[in-house]
C-alpha atoms as a PDB file:
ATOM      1  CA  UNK A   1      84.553 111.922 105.132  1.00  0.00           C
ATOM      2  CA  UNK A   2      82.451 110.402 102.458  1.00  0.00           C
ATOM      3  CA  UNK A   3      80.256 106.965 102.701  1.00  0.00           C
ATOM      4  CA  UNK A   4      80.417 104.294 100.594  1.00  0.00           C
ATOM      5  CA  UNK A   5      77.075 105.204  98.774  1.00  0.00           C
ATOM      6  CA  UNK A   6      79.077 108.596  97.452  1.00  0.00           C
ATOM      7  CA  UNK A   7      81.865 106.743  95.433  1.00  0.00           C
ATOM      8  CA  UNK A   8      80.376 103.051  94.693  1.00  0.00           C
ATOM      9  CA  UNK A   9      79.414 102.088  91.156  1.00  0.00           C
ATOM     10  CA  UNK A  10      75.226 101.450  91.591  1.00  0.00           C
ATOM     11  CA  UNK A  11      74.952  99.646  88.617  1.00  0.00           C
ATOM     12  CA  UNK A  12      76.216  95.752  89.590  1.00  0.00           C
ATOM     13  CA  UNK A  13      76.477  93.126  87.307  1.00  0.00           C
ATOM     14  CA  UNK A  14      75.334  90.034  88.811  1.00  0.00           C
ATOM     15  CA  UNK A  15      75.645  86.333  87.579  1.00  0.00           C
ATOM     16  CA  UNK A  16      73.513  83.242  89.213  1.00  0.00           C
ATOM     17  CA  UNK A  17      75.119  80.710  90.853  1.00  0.00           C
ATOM     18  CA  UNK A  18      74.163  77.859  88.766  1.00  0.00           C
ATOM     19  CA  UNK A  19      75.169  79.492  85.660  1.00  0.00           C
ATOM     20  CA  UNK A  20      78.603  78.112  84.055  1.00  0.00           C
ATOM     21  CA  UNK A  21      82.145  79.807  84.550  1.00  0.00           C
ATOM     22  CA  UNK A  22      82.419  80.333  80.847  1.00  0.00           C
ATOM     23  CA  UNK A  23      79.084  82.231  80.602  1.00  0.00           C
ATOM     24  CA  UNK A  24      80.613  84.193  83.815  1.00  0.00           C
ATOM     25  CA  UNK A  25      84.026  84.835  82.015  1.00  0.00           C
ATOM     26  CA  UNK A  26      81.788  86.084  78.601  1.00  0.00           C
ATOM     27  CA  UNK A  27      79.771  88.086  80.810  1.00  0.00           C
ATOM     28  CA  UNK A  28      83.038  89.541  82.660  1.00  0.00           C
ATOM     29  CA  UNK A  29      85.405  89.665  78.884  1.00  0.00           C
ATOM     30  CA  UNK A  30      82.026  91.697  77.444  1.00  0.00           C
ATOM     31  CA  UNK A  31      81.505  94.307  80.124  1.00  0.00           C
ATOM     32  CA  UNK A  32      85.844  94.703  80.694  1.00  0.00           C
ATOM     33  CA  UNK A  33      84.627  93.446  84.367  1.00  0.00           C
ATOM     34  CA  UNK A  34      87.406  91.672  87.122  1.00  0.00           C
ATOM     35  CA  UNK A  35      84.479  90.609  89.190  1.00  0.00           C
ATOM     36  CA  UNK A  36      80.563  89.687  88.668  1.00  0.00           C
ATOM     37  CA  UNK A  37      78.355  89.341  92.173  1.00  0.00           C
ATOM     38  CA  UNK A  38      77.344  85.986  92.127  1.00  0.00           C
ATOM     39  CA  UNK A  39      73.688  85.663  93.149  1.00  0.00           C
ATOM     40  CA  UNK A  40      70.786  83.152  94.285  1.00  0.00           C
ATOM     41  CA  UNK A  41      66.976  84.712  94.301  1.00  0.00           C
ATOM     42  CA  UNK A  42      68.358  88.041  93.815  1.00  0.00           C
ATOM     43  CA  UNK A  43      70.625  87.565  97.114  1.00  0.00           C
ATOM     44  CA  UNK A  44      74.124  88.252  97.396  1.00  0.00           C
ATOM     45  CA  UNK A  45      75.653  84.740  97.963  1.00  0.00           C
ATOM     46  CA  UNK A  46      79.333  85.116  96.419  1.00  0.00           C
ATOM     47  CA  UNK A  47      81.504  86.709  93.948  1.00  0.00           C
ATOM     48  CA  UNK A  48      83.733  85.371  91.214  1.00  0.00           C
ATOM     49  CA  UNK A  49      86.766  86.631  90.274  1.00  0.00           C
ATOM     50  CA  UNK A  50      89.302  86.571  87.222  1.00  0.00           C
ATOM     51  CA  UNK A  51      91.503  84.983  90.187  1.00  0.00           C
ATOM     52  CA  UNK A  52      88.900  82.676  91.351  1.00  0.00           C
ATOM     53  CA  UNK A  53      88.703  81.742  87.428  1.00  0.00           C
ATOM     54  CA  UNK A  54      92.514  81.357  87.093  1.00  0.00           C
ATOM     55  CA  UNK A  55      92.691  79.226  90.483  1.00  0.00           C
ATOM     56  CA  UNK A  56      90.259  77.264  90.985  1.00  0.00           C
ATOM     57  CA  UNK A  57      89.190  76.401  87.355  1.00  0.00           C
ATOM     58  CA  UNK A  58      92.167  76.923  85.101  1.00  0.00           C
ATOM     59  CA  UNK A  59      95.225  75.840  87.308  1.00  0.00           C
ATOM     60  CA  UNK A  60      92.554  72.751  88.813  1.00  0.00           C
ATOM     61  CA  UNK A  61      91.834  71.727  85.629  1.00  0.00           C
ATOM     62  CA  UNK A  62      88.066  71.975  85.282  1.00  0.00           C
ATOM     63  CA  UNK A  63      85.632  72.506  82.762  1.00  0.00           C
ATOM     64  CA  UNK A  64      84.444  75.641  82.293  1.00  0.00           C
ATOM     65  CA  UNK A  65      81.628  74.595  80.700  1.00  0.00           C
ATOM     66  CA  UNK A  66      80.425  72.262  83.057  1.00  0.00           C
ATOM     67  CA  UNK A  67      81.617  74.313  86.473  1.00  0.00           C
ATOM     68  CA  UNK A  68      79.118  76.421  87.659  1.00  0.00           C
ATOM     69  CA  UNK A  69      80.232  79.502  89.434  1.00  0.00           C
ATOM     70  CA  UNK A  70      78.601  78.442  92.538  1.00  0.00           C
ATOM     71  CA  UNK A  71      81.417  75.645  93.078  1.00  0.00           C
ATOM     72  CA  UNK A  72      83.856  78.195  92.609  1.00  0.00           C
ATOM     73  CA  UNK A  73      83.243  81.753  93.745  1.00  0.00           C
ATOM     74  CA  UNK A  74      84.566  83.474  97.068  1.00  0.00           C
ATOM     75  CA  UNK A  75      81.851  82.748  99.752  1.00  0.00           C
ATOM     76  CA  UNK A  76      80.541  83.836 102.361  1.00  0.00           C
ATOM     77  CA  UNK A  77      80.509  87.047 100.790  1.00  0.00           C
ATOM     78  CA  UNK A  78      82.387  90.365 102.714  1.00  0.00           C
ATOM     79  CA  UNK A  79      79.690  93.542 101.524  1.00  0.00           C
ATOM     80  CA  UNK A  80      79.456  96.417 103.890  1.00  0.00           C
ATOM     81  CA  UNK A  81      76.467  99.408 103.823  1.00  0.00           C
ATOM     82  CA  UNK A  82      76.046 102.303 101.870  1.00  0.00           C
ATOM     83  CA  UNK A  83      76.278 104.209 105.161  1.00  0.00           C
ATOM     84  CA  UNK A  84      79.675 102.880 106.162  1.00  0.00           C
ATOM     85  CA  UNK A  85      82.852 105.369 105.767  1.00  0.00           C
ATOM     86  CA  UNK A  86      85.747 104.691 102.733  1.00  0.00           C
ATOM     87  CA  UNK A  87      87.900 104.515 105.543  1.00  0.00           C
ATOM     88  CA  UNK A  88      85.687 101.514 107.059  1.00  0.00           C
ATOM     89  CA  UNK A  89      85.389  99.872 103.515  1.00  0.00           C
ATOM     90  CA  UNK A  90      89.067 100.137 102.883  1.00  0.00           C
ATOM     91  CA  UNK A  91      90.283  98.795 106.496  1.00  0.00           C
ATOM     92  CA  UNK A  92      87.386  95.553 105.467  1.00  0.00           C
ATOM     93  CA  UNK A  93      89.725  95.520 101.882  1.00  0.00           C
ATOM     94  CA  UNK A  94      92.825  95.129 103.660  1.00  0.00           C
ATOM     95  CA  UNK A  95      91.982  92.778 106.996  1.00  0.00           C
ATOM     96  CA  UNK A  96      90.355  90.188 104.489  1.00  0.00           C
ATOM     97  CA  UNK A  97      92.651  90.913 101.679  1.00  0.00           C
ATOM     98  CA  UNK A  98      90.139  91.703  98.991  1.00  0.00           C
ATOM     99  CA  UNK A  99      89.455  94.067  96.165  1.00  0.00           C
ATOM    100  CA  UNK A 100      85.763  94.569  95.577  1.00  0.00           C
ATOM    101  CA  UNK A 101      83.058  94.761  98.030  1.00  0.00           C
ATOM    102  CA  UNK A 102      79.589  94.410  97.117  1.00  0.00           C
ATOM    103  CA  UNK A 103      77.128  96.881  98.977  1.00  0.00           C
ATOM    104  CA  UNK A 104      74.229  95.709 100.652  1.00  0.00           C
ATOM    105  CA  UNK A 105      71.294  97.863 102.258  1.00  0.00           C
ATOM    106  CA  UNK A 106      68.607  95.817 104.022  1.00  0.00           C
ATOM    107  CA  UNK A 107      70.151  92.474 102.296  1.00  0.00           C
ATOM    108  CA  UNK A 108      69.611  93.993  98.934  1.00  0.00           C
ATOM    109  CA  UNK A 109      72.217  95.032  96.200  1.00  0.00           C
ATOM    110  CA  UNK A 110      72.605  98.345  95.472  1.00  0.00           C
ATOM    111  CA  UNK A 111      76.098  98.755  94.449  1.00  0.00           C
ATOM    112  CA  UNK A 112      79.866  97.678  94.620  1.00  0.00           C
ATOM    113  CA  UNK A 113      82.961  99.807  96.203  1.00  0.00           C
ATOM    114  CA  UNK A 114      86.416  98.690  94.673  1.00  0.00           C
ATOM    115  CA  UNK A 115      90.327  99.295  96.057  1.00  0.00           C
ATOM    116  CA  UNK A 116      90.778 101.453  92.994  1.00  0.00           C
ATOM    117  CA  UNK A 117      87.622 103.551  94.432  1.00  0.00           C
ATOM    118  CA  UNK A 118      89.103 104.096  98.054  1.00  0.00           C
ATOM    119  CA  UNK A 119      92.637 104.915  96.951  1.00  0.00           C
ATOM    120  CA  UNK A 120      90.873 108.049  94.728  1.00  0.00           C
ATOM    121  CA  UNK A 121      89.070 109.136  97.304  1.00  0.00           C
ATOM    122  CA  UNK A 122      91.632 108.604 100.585  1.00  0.00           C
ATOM    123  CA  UNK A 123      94.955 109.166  98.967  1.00  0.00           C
ATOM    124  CA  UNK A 124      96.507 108.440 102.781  1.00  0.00           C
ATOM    125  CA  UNK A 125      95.219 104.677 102.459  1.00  0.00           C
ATOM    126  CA  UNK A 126      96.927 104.004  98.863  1.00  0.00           C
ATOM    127  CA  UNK A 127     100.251 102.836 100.498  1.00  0.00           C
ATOM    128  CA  UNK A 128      98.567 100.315 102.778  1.00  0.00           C
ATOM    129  CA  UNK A 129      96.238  99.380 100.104  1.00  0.00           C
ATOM    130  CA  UNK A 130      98.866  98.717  97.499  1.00  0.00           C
ATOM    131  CA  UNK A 131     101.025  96.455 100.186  1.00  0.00           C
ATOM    132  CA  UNK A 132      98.212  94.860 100.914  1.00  0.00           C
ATOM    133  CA  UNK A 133      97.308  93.872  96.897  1.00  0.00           C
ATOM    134  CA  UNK A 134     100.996  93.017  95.930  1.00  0.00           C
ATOM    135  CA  UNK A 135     100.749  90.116  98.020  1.00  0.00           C
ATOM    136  CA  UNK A 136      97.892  88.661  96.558  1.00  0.00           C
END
């Protein structure tokens, strides 16, 4: 069975948490990202979303200019290790109902495992995967 380290994207855009939710959404329209890791000293302290955007911004009526994506993002962040299994990353997916996991090793960044990434590699979890994601 692979590990996470064998099918995650390495190269993470980040974002810092006391940057605005617009410069997050240019960042995320400009790179055709869903997600940026949101970070604070170089640590992993949240991510935003195009959900979180929609959500907590959008439908609460907030300024994008004047949020920053620390009052917003998902936090405390779920990561998991480079060592872990697919299996092990998609099971953490489904129990906390999430898409992207940012990968950690020793507290540091080093890369970020998506649904669309397990379901490649472990056809068998697609079904339970998809479920899960419909109900979001």
């Amino acid at each position: 069975m692979a590990s996470v380290e064998d099918v995650m994207t390495p190269a993470v855009k980040t974002v810092e948490r006391y940057a605005s939710v617009l410069e997050a959404t240019k960042i995320m329209e400009d790179m055709l990202l869903g997600a940026l890791v949101v970070v604070e000293r170089s640590r992993a302290v949240g991510i935003i979303t195009e959900r979180d955007v929609i959500h907590r911004v959008v439908n609460a009526g907030l300024d994008p200019k004047r949020t920053s994506v620390g009052e917003v993002m998902s936090s405390p962040v779920v990561t998991i290790t480079p060592e872990a299994s697919i299996e092990k990353a998609g099971q953490v997916m489904v129990e906390k109902r999430i898409k992207k996991l940012p990968v950690l090793k020793n507290g540091r960044l080093v890369g970020i495992i998506t649904a669309t990434d397990i379901v490649r590699e472990v056809p068998h979890l697609r079904e339970e995967i998809l479920t899960t994601f419909k109900k979001l």
